[in-house]
Protein backbone atom coordinates (compact mmCIF):
# COMPACT_ATOMS: atom_id res chain seq x y z
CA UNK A 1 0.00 0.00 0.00
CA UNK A 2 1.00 3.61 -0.98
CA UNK A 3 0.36 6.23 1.26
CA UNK A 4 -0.39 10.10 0.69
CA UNK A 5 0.58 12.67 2.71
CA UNK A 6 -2.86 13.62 4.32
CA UNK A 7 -3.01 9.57 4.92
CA UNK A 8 0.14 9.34 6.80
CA UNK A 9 -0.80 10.19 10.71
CA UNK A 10 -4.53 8.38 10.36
CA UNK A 11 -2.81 5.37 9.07
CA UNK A 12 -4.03 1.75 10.60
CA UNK A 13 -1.21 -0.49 11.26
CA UNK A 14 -0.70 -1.55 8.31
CA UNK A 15 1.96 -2.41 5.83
CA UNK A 16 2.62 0.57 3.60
CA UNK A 17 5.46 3.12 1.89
CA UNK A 18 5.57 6.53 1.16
CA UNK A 19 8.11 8.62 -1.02
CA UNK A 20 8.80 11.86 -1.49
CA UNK A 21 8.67 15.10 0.93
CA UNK A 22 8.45 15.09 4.74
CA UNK A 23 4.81 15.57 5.59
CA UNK A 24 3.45 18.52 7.88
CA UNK A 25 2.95 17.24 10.80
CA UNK A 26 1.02 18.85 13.18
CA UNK A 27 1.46 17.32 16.79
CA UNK A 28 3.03 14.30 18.14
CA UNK A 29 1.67 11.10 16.81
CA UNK A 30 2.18 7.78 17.46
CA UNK A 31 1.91 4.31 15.90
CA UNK A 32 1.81 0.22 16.39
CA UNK A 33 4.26 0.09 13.32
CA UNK A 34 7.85 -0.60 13.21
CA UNK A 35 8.99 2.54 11.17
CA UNK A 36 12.00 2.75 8.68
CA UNK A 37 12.83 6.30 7.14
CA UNK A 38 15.30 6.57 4.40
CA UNK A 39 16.75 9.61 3.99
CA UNK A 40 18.39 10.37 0.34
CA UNK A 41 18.76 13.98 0.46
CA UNK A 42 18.03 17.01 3.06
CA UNK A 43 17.42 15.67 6.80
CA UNK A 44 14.50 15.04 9.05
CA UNK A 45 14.32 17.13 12.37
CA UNK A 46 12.29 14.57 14.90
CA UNK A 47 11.12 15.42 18.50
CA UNK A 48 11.06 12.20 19.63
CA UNK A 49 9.81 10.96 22.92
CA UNK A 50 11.16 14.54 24.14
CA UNK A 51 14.73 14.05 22.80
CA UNK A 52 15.94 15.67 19.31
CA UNK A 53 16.70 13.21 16.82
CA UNK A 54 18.18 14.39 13.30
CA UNK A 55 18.57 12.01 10.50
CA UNK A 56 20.77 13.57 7.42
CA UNK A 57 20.98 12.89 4.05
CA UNK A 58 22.67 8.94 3.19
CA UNK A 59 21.21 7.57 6.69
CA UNK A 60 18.70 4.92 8.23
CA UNK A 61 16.26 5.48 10.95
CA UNK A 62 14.54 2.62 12.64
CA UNK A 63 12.00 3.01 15.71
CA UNK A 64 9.15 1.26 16.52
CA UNK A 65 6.58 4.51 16.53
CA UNK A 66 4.50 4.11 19.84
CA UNK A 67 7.07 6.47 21.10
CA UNK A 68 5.08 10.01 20.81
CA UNK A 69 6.86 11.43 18.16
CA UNK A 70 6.72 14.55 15.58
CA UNK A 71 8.55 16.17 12.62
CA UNK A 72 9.44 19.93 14.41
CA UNK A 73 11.15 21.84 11.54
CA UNK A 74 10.53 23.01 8.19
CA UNK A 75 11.85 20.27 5.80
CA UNK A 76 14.41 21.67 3.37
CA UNK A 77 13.55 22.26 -0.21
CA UNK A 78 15.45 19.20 -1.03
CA UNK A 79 14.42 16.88 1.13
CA UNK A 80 13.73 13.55 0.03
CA UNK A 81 12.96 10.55 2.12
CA UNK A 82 11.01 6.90 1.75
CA UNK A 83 9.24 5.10 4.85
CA UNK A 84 8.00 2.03 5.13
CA UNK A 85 5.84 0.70 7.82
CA UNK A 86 5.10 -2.92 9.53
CA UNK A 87 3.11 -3.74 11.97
CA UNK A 88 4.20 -4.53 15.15
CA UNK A 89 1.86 -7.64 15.18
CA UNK A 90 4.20 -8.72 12.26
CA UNK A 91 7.54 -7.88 13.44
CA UNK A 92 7.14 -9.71 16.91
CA UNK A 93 6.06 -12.52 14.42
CA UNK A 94 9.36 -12.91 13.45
CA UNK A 95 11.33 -13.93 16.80
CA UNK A 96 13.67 -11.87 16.97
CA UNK A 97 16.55 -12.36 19.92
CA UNK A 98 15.14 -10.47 23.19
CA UNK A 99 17.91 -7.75 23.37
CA UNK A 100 16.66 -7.35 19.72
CA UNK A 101 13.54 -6.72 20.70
CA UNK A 102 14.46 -4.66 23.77
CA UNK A 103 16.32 -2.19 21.39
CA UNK A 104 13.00 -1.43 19.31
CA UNK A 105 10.77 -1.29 21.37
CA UNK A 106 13.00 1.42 23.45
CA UNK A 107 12.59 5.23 22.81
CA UNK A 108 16.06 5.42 21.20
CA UNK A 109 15.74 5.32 17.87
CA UNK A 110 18.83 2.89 15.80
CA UNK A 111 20.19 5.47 12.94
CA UNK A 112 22.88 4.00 10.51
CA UNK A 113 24.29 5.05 7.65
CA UNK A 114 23.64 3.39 4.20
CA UNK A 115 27.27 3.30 3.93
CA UNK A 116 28.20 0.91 6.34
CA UNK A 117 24.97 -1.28 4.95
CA UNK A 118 25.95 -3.84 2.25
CA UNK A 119 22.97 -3.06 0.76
CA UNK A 120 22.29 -0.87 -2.54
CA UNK A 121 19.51 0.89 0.36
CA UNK A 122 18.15 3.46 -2.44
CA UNK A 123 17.41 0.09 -5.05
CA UNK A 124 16.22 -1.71 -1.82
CA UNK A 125 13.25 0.88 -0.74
CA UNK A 126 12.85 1.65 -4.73
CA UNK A 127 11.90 -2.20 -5.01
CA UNK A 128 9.54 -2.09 -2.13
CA UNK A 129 7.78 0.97 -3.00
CA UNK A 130 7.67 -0.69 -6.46
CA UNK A 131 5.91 -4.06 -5.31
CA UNK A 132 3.83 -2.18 -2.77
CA UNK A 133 2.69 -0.09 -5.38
CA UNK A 134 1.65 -2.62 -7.97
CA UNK A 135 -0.18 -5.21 -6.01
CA UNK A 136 1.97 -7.56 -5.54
CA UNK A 137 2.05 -10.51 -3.45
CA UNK A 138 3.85 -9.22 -0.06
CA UNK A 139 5.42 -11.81 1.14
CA UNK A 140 8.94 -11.37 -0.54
CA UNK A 141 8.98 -7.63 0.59
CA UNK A 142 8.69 -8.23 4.36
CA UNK A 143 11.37 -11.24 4.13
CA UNK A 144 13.39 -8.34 2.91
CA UNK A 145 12.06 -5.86 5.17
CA UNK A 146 12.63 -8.32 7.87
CA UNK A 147 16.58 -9.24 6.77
CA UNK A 148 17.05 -5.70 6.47
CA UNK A 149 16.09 -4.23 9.84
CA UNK A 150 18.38 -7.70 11.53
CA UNK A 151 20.86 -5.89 9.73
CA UNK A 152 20.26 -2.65 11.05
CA UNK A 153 20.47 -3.98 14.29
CA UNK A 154 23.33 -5.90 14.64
CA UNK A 155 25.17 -3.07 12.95
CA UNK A 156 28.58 -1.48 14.85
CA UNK A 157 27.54 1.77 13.23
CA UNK A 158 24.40 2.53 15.44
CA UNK A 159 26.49 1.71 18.62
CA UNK A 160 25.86 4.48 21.28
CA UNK A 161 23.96 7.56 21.54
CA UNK A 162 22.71 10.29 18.49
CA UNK A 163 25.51 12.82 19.01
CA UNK A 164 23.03 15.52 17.90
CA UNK A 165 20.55 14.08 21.44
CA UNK A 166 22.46 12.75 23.66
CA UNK A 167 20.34 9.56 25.39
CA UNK A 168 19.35 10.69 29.03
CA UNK A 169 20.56 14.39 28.59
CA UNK A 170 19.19 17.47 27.15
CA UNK A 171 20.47 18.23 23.92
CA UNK A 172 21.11 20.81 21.68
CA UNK A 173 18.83 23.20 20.58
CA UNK A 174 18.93 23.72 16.74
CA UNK A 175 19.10 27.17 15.38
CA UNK A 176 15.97 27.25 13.67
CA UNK A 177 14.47 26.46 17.09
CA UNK A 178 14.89 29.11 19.54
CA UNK A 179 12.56 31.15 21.97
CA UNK A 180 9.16 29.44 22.61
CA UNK A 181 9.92 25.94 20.56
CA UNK A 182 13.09 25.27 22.31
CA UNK A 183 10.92 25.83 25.62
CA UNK A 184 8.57 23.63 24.55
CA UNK A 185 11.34 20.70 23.66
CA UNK A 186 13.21 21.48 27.35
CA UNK A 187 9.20 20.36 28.51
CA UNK A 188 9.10 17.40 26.51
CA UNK A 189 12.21 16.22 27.30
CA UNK A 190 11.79 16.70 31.62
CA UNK A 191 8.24 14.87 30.98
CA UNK A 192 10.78 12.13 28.95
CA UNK A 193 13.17 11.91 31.78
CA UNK A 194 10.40 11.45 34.88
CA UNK A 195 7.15 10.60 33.19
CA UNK A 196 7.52 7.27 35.43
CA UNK A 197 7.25 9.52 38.42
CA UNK A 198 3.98 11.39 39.66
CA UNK A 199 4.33 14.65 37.96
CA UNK A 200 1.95 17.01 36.84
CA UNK A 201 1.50 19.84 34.06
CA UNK A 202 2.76 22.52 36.76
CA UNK A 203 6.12 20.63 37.73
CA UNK A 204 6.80 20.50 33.86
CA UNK A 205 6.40 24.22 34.01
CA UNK A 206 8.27 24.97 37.22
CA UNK A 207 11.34 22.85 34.95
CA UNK A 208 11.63 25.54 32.59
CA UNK A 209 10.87 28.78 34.58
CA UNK A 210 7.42 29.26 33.28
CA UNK A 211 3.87 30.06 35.17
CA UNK A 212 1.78 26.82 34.90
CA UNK A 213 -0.89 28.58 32.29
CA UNK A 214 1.78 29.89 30.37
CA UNK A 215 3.95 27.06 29.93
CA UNK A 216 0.54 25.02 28.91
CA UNK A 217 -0.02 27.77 26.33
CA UNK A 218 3.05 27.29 25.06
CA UNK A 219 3.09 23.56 24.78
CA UNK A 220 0.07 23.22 23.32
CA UNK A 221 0.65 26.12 20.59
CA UNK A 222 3.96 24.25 19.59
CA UNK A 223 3.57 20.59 20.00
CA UNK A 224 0.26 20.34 19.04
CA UNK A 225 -1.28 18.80 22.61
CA UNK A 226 -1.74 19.22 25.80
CA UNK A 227 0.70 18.48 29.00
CA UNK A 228 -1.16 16.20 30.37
CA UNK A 229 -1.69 14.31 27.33
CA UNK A 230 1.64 13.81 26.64
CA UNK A 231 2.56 12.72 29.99
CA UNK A 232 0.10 9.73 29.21
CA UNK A 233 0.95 9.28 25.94
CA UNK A 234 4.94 8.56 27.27
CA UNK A 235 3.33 6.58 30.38
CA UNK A 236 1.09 4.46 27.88
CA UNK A 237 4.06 4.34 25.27
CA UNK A 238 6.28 2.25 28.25
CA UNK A 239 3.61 0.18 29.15
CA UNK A 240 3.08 -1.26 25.94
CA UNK A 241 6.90 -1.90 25.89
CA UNK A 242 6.47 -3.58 29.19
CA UNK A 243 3.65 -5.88 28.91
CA UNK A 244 5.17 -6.85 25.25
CA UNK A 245 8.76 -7.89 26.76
CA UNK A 246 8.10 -8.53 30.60
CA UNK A 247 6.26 -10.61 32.05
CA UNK A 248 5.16 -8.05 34.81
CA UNK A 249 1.47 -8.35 36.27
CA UNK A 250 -0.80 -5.34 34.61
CA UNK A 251 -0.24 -3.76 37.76
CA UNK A 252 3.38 -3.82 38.22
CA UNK A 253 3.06 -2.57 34.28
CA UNK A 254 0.79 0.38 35.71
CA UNK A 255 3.18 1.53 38.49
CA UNK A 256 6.46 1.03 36.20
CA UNK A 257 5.12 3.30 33.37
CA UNK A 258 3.98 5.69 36.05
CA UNK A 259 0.50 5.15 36.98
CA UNK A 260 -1.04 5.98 40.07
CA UNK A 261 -3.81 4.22 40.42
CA UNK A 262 -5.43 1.14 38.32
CA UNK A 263 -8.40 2.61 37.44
CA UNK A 264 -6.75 5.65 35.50
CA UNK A 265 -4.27 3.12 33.64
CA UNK A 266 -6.90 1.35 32.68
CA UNK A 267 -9.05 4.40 31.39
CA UNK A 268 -5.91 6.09 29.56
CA UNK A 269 -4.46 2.52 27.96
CA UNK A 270 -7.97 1.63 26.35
CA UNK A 271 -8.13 5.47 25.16
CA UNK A 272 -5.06 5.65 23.24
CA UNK A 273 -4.67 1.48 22.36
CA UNK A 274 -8.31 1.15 21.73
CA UNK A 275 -8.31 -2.29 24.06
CA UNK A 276 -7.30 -3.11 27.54
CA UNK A 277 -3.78 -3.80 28.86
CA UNK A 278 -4.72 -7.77 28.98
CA UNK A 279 -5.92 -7.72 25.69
CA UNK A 280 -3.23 -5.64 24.22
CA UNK A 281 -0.76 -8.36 26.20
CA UNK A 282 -2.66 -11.54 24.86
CA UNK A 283 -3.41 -9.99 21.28
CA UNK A 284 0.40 -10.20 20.39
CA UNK A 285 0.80 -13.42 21.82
């Protein structure tokens, strides 16, 4: 399946691919799809799970997309990238080795770049978005897909952090983000660092100077959301990581992602997932 730009952030897990120019993307979105993004020319700016994540021209981003996660700058005239998605239903169908598994369902992103890959990468996605496109039968194109992203990660070249966002720090602010975005990213990457602790929409703001309405304002003007709803998302983002590779109770799930109370992680899973913990859990099994 070919996608179209107004198709991308409504997308059903699905198998599909996209070519072409970043699209505008409004908020943070998220996804049950493993995500590849191929970038040929120009870069992709990401706010991802509150950290900055910048993919350049000739490089490889994988992430599995449940992470809340957001295109914040202006693609460049010349950008030119291809995605693909899977479903995650499909990709845990394929057994891959635990600390595999750990690594993409994490909310660090693996970036390589297509020339450490032994791949012709370009000819690779071409292919795909080829097959996709035609009709054809799909099984040969997620064999590929599948030998492609083992590749990816048991690659030396996406050892260690992004230097550009720094795992567990707060990174740089690009130039083209300044004043009220780069505000906005310092709140999304405190509610990144201690969304598994009880904190609210004013402790967010008390982390980057601001009055609690104004800091809301703010948020919500440049991300797209609300505080509070990103603080779930992250929360509901970690539990699905959890109760995919753990074999926690749905309560020790609930208190690990940050939950207070049962009845809330219920309510706020079944919101964003559609289904209950248990179900989510079993329907993957």
């Amino acid at each position: 399946m070919v996608l179209a730009d107004d198709e991308v952030e409504l997308a059903e897990p699905a198998l599909w691919v996209r070519c072409g120019a970043p699209p505008v993307m409004a908020r943070p979105h998220r996804h049950d799809d493993l995500e590849l993004n191929l970038v040929r020319t120009g870069r992709l700016d990401y706010l991802f799970g509150g950290s900055r994540l910048r993919v350049g021209a000739g490089e490889v981003a994988l992430f599995w997309g449940g992470t809340p996660h957001q295109l914040v700058a202006p693609a460049t005239p010349s950008t030119d990238v291809s995605w693909v998605h899977v479903p995650l239903a499909q990709v845990l169908g394929w057994a891959l080795p635990t600390e595999h598994l750990a690594v993409l369902l994490s909310a660090r992103p693996v970036v390589v770049p297509v020339a450490a890959l032994v791949h012709d990468v370009e000819a690779l996605f071409a292919a795909w978005h080829h097959d996709l496109s035609s009709g054809r039968d799909t099984t040969v194109v997620l064999l590929e897909v599948q030998a492609f992203v083992r590749r990816l990660l048991t690659s030396d070249a996406h050892d260690g952090p992004r230097p550009d966002a720094p795992h567990g720090a707060a990174p740089g602010v690009p130039a083209e983000l300044t004043g009220a975005a780069s505000r906005a990213t310092a709140m999304a990457q405190f509610v990144a660092e201690h969304y598994r602790s009880p904190i609210s929409p004013a402790d967010v703001a008390r982390a980057v100077h601001l009055s609690p309405s104004h800091a809301m304002t703010l948020f919500k003007r440049v991300v797209g959301t609300t505080i509070g709803t990103y603080i779930a998302r992250c929360r509901v983002a970690e539990a699905q990581r959890l109760l995919l590779t753990s074999t926690r109770t749905t309560a020790e799930v609930a208190h690990a992602a940050g939950f207070t109370a049962q009845s809330s992680f219920y309510d706020t899973f079944r919101q964003v997932c559609g289904t209950a913990p248990g179900d989510y859990r079993r329907s993957f099994r």
